[in-house]
Protein backbone atom coordinates (compact mmCIF):
# COMPACT_ATOMS: atom_id res chain seq x y z
CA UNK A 1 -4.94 -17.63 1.27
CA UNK A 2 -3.00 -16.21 4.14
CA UNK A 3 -4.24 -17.68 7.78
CA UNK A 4 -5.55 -15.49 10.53
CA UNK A 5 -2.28 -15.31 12.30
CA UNK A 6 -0.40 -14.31 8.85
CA UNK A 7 -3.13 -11.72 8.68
CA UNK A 8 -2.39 -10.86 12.74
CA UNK A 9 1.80 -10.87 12.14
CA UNK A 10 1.01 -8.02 8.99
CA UNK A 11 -0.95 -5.95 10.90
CA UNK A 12 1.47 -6.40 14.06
CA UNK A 13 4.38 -5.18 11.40
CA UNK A 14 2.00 -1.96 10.33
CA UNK A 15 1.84 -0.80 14.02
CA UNK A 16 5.52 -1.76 14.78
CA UNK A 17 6.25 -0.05 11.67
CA UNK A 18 3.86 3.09 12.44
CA UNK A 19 6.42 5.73 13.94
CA UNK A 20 8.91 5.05 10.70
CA UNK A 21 6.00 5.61 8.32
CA UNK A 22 4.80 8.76 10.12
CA UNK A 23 8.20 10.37 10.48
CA UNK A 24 9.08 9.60 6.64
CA UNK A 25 5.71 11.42 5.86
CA UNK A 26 6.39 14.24 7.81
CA UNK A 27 9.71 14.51 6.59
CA UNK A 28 8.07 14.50 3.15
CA UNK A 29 6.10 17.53 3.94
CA UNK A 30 2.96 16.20 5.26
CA UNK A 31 1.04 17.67 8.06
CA UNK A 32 0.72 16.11 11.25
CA UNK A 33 -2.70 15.05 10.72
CA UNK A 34 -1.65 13.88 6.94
CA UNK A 35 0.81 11.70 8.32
CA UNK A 36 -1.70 10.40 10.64
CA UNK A 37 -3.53 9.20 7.42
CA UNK A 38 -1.41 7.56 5.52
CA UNK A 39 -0.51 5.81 9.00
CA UNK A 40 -3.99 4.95 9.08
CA UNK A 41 -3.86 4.03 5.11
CA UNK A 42 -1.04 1.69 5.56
CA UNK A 43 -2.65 0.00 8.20
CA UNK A 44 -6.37 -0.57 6.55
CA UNK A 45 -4.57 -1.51 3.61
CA UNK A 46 -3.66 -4.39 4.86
CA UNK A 47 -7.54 -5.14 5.67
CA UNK A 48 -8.82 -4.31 2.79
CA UNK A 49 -6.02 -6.35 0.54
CA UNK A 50 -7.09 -9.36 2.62
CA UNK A 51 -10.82 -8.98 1.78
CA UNK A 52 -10.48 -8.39 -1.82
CA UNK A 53 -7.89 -11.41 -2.14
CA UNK A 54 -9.11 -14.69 -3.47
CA UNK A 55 -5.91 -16.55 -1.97
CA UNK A 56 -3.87 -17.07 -5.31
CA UNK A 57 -0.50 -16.51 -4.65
CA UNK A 58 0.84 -12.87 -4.39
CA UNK A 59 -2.40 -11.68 -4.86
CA UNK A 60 -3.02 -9.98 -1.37
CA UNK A 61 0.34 -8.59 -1.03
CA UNK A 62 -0.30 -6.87 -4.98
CA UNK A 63 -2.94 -5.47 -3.92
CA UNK A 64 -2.38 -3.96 -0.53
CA UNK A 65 1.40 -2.53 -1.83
CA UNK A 66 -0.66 -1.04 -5.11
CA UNK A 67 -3.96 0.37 -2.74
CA UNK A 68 -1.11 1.50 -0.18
CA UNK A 69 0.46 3.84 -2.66
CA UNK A 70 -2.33 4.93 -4.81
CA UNK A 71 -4.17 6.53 -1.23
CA UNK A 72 -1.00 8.34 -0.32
CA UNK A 73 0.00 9.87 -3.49
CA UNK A 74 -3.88 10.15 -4.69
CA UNK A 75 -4.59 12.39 -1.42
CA UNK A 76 -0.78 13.60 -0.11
CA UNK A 77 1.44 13.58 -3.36
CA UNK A 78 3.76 11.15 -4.57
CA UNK A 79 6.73 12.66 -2.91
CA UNK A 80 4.95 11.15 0.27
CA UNK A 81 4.41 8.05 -1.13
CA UNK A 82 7.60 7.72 -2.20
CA UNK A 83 9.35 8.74 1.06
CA UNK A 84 6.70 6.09 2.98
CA UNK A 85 7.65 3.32 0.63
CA UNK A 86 11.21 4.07 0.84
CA UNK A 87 10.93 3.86 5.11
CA UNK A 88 8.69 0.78 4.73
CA UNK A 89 11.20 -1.12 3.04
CA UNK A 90 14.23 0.27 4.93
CA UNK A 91 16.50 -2.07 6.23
CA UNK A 92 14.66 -5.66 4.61
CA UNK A 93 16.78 -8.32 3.06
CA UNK A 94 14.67 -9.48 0.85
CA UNK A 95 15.71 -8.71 -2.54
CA UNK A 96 12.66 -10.27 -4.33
CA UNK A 97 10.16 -9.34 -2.18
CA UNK A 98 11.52 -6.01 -2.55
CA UNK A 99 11.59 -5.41 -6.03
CA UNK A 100 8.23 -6.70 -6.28
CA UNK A 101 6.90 -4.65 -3.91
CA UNK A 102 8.87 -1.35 -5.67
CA UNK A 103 7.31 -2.34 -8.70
CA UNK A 104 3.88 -2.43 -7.26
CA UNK A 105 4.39 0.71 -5.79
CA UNK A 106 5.33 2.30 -8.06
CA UNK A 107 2.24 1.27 -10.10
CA UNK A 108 -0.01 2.36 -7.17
CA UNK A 109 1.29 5.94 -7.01
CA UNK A 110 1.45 6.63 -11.03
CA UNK A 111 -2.53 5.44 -10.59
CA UNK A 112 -2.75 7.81 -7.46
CA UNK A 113 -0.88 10.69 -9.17
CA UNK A 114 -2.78 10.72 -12.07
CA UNK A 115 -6.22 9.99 -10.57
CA UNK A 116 -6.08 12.67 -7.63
CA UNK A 117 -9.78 13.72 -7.82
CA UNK A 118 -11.18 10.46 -7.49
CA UNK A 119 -8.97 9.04 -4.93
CA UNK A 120 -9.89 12.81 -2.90
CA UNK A 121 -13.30 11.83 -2.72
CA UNK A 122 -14.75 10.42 0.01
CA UNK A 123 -13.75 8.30 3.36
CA UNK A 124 -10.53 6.46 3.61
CA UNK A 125 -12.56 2.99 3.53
CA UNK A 126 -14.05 4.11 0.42
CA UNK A 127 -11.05 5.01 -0.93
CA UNK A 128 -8.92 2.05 -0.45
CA UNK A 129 -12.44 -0.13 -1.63
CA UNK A 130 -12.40 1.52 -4.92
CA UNK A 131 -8.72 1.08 -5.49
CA UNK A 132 -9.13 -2.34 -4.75
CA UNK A 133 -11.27 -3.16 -7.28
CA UNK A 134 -8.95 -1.04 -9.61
CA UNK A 135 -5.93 -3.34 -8.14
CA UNK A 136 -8.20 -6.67 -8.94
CA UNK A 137 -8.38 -5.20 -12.53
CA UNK A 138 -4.45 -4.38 -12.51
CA UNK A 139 -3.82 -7.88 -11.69
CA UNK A 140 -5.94 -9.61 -13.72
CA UNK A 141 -4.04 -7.57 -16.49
CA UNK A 142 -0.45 -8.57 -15.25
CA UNK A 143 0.01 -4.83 -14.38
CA UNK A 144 1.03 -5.92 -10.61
CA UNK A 145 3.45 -8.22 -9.79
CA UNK A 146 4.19 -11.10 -7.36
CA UNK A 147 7.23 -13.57 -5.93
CA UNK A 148 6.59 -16.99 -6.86
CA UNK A 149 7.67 -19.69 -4.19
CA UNK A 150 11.02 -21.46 -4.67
């Protein structure tokens, strides 16, 4: 289970990260108040991941990558979810970490995509709190993926 200040250092990443993930949206084609969303998705995904998480390795990370994308391309199309995965991993050099979280992502927005409707309805708490559970369920099937420690 991830401590408070891993918890604090994600979210500090998310707002650091914030201007990158707005422009990429707009330059997707989202409106300036849909690119305020998913900046506000990416951030509460983080939140919710953590409360839905049980600790087991990878878990959290799974879940908030697979929540993350499912929102954005549920509510603002996958070419937005694309282009706002693509800026968040920008520039890492982490070549697992990566990969799994491309993978996860890429499960999140096929779920989005095809589940539009249902991921419409409702606030963006609810939203991401549905997906969760859907995430939970993904996981327990081996759907999502994780990095196991060296």
């Amino acid at each position: 289970m991830s401590s408070p200040f891993d918890q604090l250092k994600k979210a500090a990443q998310a707002v650091v990260g914030a201007p990158h993930v707005f422009n990429a949206a707009r330059s997707a084609g989202a409106s300036s108040s849909a690119a305020a969303d998913v900046m506000a998705a990416s951030a509460a995904a983080i939140q919710v991941a953590s409360s839905h998480s049980d600790g087991t390795p990878g878990m959290q990370n799974a879940i908030r990558h697979f929540v993350w994308q499912a929102y954005i391309a549920g509510r603002h199309g996958v070419a937005v979810a694309e282009a706002v995965a693509a800026a968040h991993e920008e520039g890492r050099d982490t070549p697992h970490d990566t990969r799994v979280d491309l993978h996860n992502n890429a499960v999140g927005r096929e779920y989005g995509a095809a589940h539009s409707a249902e991921v419409g309805q409702g606030s963006l708490p609810d939203a991401l709190g549905r997906l969760a559970v859907v995430a939970k369920q993904k996981w327990a099937a081996d759907e999502l993926i994780w990095v196991k420690d060296r």
